[in-house]
N, C-alpha and C. Protein backbone atom coordinates (compact mmCIF):
# COMPACT_ATOMS: atom_id res chain seq x y z
N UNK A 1 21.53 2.92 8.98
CA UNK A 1 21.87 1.56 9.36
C UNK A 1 21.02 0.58 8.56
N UNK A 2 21.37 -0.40 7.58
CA UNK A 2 20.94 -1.42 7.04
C UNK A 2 21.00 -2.61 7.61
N UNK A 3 20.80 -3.45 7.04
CA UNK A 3 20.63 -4.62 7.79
C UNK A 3 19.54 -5.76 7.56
N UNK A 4 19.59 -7.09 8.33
CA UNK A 4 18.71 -8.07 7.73
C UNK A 4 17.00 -7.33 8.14
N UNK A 5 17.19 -6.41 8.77
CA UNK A 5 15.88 -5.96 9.49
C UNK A 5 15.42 -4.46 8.56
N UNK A 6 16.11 -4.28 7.14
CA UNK A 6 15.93 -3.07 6.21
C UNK A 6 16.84 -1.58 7.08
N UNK A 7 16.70 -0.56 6.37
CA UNK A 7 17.50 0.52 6.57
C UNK A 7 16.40 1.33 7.22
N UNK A 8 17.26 2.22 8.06
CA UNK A 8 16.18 3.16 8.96
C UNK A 8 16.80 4.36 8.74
N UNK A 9 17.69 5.11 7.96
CA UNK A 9 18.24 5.94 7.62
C UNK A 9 17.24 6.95 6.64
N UNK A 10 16.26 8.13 7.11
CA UNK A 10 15.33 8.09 6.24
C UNK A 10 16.32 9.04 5.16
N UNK A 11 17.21 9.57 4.89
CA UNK A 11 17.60 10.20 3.49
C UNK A 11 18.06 8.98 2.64
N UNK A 12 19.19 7.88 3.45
CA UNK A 12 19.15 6.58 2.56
C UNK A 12 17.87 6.13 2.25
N UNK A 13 16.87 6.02 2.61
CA UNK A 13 15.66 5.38 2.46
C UNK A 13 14.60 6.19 1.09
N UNK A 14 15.13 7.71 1.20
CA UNK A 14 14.52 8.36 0.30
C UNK A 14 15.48 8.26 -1.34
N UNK A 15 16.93 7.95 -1.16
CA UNK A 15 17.75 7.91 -2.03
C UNK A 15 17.32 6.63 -2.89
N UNK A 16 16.75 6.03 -2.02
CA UNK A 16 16.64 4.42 -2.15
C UNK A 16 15.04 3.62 -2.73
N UNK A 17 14.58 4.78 -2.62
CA UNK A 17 13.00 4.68 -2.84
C UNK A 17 12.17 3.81 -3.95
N UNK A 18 13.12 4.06 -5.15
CA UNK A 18 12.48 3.20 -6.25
C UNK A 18 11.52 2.96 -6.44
N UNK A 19 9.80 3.16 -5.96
CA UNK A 19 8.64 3.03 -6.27
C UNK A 19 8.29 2.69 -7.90
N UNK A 20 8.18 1.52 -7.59
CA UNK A 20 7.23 0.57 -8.84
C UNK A 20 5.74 0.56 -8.70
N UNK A 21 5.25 1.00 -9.75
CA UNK A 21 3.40 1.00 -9.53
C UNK A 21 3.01 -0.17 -10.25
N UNK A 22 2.22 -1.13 -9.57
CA UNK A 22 1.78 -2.14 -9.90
C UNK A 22 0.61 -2.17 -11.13
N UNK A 23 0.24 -3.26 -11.92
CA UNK A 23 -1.00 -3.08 -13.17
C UNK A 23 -1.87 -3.38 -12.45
N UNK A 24 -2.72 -4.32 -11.19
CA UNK A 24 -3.19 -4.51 -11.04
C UNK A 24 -4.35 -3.40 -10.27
N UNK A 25 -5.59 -3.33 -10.46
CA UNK A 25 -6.17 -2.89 -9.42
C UNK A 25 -6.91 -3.64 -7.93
N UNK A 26 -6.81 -2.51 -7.06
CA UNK A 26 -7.40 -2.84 -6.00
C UNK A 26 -8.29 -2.19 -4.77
N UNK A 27 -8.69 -3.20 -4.15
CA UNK A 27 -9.37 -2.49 -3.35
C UNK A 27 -9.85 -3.01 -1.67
N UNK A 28 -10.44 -2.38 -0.91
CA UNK A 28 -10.32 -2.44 0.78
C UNK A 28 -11.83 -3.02 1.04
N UNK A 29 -12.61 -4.16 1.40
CA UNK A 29 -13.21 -4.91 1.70
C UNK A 29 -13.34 -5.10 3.10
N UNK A 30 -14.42 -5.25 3.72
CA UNK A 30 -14.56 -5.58 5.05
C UNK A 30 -15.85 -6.90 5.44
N UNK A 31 -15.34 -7.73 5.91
CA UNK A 31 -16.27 -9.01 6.15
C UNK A 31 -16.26 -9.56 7.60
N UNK A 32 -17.24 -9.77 7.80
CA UNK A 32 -17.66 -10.42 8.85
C UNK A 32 -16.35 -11.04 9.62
N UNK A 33 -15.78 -12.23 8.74
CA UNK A 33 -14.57 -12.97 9.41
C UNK A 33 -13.95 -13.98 8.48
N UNK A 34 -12.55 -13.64 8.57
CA UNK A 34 -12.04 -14.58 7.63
C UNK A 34 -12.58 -15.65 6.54
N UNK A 35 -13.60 -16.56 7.70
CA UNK A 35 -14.23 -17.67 6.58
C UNK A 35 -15.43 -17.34 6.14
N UNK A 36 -15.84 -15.90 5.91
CA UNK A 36 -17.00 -15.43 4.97
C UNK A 36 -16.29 -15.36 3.30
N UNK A 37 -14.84 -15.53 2.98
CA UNK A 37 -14.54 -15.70 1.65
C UNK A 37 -13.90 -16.80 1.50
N UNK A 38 -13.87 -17.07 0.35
CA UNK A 38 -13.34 -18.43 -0.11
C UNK A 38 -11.50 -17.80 -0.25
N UNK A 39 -10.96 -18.76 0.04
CA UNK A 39 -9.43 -18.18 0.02
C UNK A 39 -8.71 -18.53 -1.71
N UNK A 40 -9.74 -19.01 -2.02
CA UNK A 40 -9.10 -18.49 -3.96
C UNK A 40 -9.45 -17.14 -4.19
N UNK A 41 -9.90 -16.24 -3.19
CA UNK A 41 -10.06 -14.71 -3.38
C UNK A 41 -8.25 -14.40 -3.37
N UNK A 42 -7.64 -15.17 -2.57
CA UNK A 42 -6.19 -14.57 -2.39
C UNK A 42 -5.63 -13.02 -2.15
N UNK A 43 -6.29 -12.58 -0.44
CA UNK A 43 -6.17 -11.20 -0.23
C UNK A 43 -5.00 -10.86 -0.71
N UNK A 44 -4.18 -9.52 -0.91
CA UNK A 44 -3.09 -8.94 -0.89
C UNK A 44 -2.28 -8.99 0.80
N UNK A 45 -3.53 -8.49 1.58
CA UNK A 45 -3.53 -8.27 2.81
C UNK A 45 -4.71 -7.91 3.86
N UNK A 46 -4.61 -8.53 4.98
CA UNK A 46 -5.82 -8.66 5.35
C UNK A 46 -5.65 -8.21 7.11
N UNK A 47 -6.37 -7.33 7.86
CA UNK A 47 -6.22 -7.34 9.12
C UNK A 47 -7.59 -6.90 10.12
N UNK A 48 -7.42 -7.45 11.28
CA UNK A 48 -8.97 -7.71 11.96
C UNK A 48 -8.84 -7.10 12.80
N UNK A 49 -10.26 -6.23 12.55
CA UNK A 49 -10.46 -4.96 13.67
C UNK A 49 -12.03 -5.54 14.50
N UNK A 50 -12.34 -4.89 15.40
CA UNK A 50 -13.23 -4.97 16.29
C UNK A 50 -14.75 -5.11 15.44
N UNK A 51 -14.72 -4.56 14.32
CA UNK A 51 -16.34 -4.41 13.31
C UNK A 51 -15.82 -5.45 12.07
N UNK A 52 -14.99 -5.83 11.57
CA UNK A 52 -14.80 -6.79 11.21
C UNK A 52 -13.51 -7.10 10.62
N UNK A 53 -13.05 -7.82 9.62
CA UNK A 53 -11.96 -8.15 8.89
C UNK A 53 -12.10 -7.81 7.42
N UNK A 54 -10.64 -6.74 7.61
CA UNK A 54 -10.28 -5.72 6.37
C UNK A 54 -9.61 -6.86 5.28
N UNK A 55 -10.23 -6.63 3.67
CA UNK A 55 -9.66 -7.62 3.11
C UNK A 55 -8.82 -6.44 2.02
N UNK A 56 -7.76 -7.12 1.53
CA UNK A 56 -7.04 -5.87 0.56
C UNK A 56 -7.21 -7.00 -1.11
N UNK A 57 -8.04 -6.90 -1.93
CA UNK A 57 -8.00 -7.74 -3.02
C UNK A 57 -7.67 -7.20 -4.08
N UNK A 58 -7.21 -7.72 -4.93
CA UNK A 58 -7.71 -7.51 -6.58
C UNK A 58 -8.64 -6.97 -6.81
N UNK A 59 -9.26 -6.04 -7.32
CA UNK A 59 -10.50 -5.82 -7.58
C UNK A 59 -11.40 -7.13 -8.40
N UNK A 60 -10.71 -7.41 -9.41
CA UNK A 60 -11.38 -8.78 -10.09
C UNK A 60 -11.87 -10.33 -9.07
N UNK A 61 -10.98 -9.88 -7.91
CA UNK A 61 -11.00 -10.90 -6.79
C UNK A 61 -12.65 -10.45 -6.26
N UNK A 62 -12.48 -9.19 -5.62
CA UNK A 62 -13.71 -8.80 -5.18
C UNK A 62 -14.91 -8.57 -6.00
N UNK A 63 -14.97 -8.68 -6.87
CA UNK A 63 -16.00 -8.68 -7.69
C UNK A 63 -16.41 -10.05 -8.18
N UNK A 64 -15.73 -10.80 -8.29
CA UNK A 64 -16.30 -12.42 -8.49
C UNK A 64 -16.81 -13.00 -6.85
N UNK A 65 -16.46 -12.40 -6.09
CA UNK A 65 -17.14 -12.70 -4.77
C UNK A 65 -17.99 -11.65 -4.32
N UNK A 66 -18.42 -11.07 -4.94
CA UNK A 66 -19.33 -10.17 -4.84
C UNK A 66 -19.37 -9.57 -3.43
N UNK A 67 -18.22 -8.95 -3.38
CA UNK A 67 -18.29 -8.12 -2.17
C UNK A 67 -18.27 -6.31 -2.30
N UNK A 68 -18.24 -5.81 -1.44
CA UNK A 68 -18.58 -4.53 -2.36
C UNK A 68 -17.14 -3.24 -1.70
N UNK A 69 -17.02 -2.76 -1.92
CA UNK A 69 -15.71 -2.10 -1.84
C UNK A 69 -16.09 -0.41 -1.98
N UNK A 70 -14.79 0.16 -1.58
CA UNK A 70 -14.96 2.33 -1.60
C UNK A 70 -13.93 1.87 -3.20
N UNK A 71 -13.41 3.01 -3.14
CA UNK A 71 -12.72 3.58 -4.21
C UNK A 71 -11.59 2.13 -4.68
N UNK A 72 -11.34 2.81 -6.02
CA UNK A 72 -10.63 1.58 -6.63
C UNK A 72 -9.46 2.11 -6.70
N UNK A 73 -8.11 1.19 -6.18
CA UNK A 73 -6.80 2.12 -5.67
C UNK A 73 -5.83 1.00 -6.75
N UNK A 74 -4.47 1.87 -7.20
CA UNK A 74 -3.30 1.06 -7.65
C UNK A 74 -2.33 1.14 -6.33
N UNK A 75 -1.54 0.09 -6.51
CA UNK A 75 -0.70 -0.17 -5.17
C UNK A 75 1.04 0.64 -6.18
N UNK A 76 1.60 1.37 -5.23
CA UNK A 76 3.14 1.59 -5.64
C UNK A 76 3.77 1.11 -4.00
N UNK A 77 4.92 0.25 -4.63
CA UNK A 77 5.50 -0.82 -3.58
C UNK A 77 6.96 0.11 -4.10
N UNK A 78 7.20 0.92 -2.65
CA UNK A 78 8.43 1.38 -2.41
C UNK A 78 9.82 0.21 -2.66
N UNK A 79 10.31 0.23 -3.78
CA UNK A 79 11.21 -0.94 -3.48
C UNK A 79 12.35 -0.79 -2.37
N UNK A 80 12.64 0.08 -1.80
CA UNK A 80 13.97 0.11 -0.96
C UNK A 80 13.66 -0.73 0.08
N UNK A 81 14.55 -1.44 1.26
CA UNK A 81 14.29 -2.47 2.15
C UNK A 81 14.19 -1.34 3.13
N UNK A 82 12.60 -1.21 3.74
CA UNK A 82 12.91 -0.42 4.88
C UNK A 82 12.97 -1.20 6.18
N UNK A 83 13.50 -0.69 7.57
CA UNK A 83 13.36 -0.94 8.63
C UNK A 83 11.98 -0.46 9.30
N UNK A 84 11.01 -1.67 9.67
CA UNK A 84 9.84 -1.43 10.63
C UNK A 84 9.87 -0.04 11.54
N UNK A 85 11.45 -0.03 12.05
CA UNK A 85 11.49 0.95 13.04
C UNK A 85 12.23 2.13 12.43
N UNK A 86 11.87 2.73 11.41
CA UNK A 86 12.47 3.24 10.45
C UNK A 86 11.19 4.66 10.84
N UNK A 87 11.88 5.97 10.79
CA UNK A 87 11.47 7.23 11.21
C UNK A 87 11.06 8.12 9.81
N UNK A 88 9.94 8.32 9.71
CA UNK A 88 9.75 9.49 8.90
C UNK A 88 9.79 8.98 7.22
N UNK A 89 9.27 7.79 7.16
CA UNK A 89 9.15 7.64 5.60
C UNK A 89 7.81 7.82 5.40
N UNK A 90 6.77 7.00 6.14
CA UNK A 90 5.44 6.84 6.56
C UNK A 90 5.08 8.42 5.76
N UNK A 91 5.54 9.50 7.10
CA UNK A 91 5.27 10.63 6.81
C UNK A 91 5.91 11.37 5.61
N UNK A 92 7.01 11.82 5.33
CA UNK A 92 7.91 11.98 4.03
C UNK A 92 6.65 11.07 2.64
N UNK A 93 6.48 10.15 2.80
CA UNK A 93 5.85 9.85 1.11
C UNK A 93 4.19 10.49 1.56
N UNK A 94 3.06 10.42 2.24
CA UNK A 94 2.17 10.41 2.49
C UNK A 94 1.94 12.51 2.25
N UNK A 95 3.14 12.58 3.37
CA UNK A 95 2.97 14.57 3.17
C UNK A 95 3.42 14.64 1.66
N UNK A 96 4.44 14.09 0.94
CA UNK A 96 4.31 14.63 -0.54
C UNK A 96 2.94 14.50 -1.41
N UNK A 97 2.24 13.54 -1.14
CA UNK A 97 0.97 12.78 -2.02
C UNK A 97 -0.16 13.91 -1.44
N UNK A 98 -0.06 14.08 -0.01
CA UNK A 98 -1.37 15.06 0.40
C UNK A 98 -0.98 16.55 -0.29
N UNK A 99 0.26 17.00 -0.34
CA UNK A 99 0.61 18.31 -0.91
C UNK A 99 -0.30 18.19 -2.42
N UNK A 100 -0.07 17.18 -2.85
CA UNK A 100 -1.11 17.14 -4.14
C UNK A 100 -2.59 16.89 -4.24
N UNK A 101 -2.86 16.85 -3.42
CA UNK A 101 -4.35 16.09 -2.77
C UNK A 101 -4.52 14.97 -3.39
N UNK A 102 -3.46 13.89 -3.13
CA UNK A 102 -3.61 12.16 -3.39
C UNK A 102 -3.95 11.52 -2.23
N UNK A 103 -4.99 10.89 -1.75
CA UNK A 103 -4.89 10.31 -1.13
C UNK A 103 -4.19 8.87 -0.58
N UNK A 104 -3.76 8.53 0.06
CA UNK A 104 -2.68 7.79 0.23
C UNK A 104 -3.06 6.76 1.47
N UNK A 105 -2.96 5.17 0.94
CA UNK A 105 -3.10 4.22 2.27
C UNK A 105 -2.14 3.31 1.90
N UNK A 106 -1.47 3.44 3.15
CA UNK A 106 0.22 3.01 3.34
C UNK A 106 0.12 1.66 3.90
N UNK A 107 0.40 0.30 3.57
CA UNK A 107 0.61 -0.54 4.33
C UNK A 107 2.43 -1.05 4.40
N UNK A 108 2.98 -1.39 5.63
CA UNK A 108 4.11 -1.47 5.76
C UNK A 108 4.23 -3.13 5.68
N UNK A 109 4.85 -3.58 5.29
CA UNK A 109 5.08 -4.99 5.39
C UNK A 109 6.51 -5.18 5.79
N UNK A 110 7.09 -6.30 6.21
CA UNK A 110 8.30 -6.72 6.53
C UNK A 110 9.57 -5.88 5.82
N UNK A 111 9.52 -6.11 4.59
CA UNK A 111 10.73 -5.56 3.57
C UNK A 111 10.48 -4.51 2.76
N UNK A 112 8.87 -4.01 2.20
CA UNK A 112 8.48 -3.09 1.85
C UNK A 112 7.43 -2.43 2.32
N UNK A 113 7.38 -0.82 1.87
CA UNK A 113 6.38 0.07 2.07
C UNK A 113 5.40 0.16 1.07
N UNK A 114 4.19 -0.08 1.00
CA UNK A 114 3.11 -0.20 -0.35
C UNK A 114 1.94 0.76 0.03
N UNK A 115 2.10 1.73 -0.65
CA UNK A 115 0.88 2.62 -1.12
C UNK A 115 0.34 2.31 -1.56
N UNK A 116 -1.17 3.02 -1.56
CA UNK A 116 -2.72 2.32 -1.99
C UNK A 116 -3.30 4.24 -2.72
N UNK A 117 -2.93 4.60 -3.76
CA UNK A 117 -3.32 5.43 -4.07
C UNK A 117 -4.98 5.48 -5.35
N UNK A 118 -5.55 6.37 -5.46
CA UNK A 118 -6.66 6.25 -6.64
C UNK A 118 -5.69 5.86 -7.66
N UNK A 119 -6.74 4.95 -8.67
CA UNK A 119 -6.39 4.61 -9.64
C UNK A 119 -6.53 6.15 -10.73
N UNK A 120 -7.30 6.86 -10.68
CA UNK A 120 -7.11 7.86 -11.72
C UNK A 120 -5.64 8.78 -11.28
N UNK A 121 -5.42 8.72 -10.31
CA UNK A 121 -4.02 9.43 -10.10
C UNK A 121 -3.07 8.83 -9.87
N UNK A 122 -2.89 7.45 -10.18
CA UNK A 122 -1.92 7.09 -10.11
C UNK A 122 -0.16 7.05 -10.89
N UNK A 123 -0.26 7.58 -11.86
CA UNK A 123 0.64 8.32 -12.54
C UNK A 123 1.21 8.90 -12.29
N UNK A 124 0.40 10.12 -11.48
CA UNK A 124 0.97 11.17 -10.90
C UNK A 124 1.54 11.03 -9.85
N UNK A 125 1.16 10.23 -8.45
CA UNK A 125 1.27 9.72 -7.26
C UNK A 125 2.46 8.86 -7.84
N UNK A 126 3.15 8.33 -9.44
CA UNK A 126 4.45 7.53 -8.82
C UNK A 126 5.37 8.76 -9.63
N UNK A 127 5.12 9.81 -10.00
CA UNK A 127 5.99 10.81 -10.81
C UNK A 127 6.28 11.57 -9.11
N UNK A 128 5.44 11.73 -8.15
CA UNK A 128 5.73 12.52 -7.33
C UNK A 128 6.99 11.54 -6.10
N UNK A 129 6.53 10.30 -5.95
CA UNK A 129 7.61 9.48 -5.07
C UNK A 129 8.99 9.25 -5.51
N UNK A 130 8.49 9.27 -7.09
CA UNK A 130 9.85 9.25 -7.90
C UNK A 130 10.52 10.39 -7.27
N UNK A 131 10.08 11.49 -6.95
CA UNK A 131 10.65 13.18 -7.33
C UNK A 131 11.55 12.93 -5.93
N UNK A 132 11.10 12.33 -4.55
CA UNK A 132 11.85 12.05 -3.50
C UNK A 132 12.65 11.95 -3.39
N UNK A 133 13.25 11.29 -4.29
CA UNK A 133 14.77 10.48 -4.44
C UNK A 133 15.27 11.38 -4.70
């Protein structure tokens, strides 16, 4: 089923997959609270947990604000429109990437699914999402 709310059909969804890997790098930041950065950092994505607020930047972002970050990840943005309430993609791309030992951080947004894989494997991590389809 498609729709203004994306498709929840997970074999359409896997047919449909298209994963584009982005040039940019990035990475997962954690700060005190929103107004500990200047907002010309321009997160990717950002969400607030109980120890503080997760920032998702550019790496070049986080490093001119001198914040300090884990591993340095490329993002692949599933192009197909998925549905929020959409079954078994989450798992389907994440179990292919761990079969390889990629680690994999999935953020879901409205219209797309965006992986956060290492930058040294990232090649491989979009030859394997490709293979889904």
């Amino acid at each position: 089923m498609a729709g203004a709310s994306g498709e929840t059909d997970l074999s359409r969804l896997l047919d449909g997959l298209a994963p584009r890997l982005r040039e940019q790098e990035y990475v997962f930041c954690c700060v005190a609270g929103p107004g500990q950065v200047d907002p010309a950092t321009a997160p990717l994505a950002t969400f607030h947990e109980e120890e503080g607020t997760t920032l998702v930047l550019e790496r070049a972002a986080a490093d001119a604000a001198g914040l300090q970050y884990g591993p340095v990840l490329r993002c692949i943005t599933l192009q197909v429109h998925s549905s929020l309430a959409a079954v078994g993609l989450t798992a389907a791309v994440s179990g292919a990437l761990a079969n390889a030992g990629i680690s994999a951080n999935v953020i879901a947004a409205y219209h797309h699914d965006h992986v956060f894989v290492p930058t040294d494997r990232a090649d491989e991590a979009l030859a394997i999402l490709e293979s889904l389809a």
